[in-house]
C-alpha atoms as a PDB file:
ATOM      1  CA  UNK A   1      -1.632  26.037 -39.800  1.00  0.00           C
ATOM      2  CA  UNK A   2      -1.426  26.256 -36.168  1.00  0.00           C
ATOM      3  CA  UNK A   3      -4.511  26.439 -35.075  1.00  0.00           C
ATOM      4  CA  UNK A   4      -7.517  23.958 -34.585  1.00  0.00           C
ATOM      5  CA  UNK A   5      -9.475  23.097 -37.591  1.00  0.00           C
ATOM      6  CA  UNK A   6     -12.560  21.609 -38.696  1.00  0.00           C
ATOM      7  CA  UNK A   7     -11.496  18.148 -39.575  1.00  0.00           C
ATOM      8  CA  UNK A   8      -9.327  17.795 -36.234  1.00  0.00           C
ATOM      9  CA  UNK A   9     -12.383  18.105 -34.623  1.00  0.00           C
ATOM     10  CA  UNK A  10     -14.225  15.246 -36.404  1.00  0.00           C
ATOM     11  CA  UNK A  11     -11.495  13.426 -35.848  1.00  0.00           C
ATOM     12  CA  UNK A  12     -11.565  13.945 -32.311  1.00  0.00           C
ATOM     13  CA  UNK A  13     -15.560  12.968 -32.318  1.00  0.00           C
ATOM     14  CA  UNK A  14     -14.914   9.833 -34.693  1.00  0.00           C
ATOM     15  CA  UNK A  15     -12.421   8.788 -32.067  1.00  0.00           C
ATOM     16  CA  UNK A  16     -14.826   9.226 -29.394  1.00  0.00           C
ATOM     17  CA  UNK A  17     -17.443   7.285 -30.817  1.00  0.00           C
ATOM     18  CA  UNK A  18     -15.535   4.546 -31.659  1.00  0.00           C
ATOM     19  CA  UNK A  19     -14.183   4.337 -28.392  1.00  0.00           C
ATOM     20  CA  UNK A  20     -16.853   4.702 -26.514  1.00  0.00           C
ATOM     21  CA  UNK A  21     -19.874   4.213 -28.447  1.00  0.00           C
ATOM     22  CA  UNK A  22     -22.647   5.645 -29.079  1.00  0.00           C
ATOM     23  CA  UNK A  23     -25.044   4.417 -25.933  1.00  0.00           C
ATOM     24  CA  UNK A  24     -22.173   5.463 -23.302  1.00  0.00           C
ATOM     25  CA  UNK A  25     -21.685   8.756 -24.793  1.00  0.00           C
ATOM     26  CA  UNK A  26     -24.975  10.748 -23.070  1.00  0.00           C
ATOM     27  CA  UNK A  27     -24.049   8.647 -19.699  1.00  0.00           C
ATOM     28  CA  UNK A  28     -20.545  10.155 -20.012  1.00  0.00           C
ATOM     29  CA  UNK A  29     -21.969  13.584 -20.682  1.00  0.00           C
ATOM     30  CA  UNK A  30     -24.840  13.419 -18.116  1.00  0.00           C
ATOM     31  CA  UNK A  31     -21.708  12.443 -15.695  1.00  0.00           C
ATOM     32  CA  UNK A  32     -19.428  14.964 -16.762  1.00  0.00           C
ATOM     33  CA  UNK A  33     -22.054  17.072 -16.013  1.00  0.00           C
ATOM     34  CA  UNK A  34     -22.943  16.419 -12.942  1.00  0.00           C
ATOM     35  CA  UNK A  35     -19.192  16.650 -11.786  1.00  0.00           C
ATOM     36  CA  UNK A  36     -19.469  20.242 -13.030  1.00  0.00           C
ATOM     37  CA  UNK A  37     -22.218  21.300 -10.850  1.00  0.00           C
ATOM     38  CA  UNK A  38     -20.941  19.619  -7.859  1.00  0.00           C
ATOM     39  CA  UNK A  39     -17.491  21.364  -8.303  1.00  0.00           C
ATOM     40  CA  UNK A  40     -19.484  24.955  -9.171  1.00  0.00           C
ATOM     41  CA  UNK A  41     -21.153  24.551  -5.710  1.00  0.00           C
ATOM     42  CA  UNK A  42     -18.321  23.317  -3.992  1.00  0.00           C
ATOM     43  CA  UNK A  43     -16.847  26.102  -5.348  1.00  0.00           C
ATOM     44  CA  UNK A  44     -19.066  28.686  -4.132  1.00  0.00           C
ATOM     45  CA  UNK A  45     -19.181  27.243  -0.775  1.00  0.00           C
ATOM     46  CA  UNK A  46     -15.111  27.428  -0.214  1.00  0.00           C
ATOM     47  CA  UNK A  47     -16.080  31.238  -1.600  1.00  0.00           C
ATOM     48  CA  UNK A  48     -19.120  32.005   1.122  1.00  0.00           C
ATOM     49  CA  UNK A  49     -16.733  30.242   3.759  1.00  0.00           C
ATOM     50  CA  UNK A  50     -14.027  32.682   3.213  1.00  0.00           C
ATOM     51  CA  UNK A  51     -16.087  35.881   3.128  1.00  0.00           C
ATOM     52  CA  UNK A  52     -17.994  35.035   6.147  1.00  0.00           C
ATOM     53  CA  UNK A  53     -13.897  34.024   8.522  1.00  0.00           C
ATOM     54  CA  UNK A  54     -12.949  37.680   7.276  1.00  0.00           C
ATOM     55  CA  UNK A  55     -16.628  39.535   8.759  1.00  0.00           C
ATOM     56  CA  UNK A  56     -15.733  40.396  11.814  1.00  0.00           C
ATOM     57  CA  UNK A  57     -19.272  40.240  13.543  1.00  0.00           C
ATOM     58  CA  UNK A  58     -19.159  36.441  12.288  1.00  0.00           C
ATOM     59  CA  UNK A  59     -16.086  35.937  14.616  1.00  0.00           C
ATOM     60  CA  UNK A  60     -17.348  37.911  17.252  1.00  0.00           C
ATOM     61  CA  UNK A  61     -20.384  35.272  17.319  1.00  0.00           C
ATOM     62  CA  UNK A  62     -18.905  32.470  16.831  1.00  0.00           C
ATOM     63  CA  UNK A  63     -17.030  30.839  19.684  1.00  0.00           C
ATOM     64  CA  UNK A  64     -15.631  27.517  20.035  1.00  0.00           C
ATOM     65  CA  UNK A  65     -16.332  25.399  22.536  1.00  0.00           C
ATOM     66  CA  UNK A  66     -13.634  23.773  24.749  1.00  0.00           C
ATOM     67  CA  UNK A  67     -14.194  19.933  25.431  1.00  0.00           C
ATOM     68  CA  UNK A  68     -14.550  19.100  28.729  1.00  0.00           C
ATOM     69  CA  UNK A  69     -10.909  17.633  30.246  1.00  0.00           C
ATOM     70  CA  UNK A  70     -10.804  13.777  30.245  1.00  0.00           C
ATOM     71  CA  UNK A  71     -10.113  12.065  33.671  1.00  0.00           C
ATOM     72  CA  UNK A  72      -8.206   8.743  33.551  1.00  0.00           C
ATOM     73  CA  UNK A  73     -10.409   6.485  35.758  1.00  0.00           C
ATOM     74  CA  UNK A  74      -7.693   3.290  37.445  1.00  0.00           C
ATOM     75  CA  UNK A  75      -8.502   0.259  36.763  1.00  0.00           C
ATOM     76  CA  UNK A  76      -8.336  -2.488  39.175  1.00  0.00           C
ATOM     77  CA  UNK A  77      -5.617  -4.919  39.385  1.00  0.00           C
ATOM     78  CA  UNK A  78      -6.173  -7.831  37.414  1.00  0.00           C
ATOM     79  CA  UNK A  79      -6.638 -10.870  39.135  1.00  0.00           C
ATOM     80  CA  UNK A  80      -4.649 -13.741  36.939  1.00  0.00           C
ATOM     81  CA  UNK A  81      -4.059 -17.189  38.558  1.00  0.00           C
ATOM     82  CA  UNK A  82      -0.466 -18.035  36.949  1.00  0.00           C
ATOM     83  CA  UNK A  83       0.111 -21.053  34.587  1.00  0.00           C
ATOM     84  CA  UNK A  84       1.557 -24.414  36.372  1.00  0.00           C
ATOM     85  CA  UNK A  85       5.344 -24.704  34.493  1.00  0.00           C
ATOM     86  CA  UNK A  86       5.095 -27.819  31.822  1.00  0.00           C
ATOM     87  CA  UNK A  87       6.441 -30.791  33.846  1.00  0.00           C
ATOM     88  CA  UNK A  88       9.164 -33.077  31.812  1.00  0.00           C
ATOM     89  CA  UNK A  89       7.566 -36.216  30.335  1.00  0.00           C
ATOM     90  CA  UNK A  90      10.072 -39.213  30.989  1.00  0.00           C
ATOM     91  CA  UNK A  91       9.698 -41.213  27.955  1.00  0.00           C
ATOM     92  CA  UNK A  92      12.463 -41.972  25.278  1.00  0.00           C
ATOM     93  CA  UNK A  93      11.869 -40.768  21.673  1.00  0.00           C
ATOM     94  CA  UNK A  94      10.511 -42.897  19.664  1.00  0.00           C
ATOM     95  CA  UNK A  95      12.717 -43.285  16.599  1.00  0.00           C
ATOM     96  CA  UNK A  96      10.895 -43.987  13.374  1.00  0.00           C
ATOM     97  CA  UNK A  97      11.735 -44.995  10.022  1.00  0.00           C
ATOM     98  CA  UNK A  98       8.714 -44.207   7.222  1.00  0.00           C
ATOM     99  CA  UNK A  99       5.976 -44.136  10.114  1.00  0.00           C
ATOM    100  CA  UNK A 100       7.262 -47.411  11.684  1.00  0.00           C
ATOM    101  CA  UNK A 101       9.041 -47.739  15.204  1.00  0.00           C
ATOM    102  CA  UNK A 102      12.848 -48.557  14.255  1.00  0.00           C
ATOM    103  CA  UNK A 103      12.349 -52.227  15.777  1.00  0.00           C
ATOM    104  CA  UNK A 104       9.906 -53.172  13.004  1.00  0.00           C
ATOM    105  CA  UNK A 105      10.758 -51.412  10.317  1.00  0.00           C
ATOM    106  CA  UNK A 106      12.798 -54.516   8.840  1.00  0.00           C
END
């Protein structure tokens, strides 16, 4: 009663197929499957990673190389001319009504 039987797993399939259909089925296998070897080797190169940091002669020969200190180099003082100040424009506002100058709006 409990445990997986025959029909559940047709109905599983049926499901499948219906949702997937039958020409994306082997594409979604053939990619499922390729995700499985590329975690396998991932995998076993964490593994060969962690054997070779706990060899001892593979510290010994491996040493890392300090990068070479960074001098700042000055820069030379810019040489901005300064912007003029705005001068005031002495006209009145024109006052408009709908695009028009007030005076012949009516």
């Amino acid at each position: 009663m409990g445990g997986l039987q025959w029909w559940h797993i047709l109905i599983v399939v049926i499901v499948f197929l219906l949702l997937f259909g039958g020409k994306r089925l082997p594409e979604a296998a053939r990619g499922l499957g390729r995700s499985m070897r590329i975690l396998k080797s991932e995998v076993g190169a964490m593994s060969e990673d962690s054997k070779k940091e706990e060899d001892p002669a593979y510290r010994a020969d491996t040493t890392v190389a300090q990068p070479a200190p960074i001098t700042p180099t000055p820069l030379p003082p810019a040489s901005v001319q300064p912007i003029p100040p705005v001068q005031p424009v002495n006209q009145a506002p024109k006052i408009t009504v709908n695009g028009r100058p007030i005076d012949q709006a009516k």
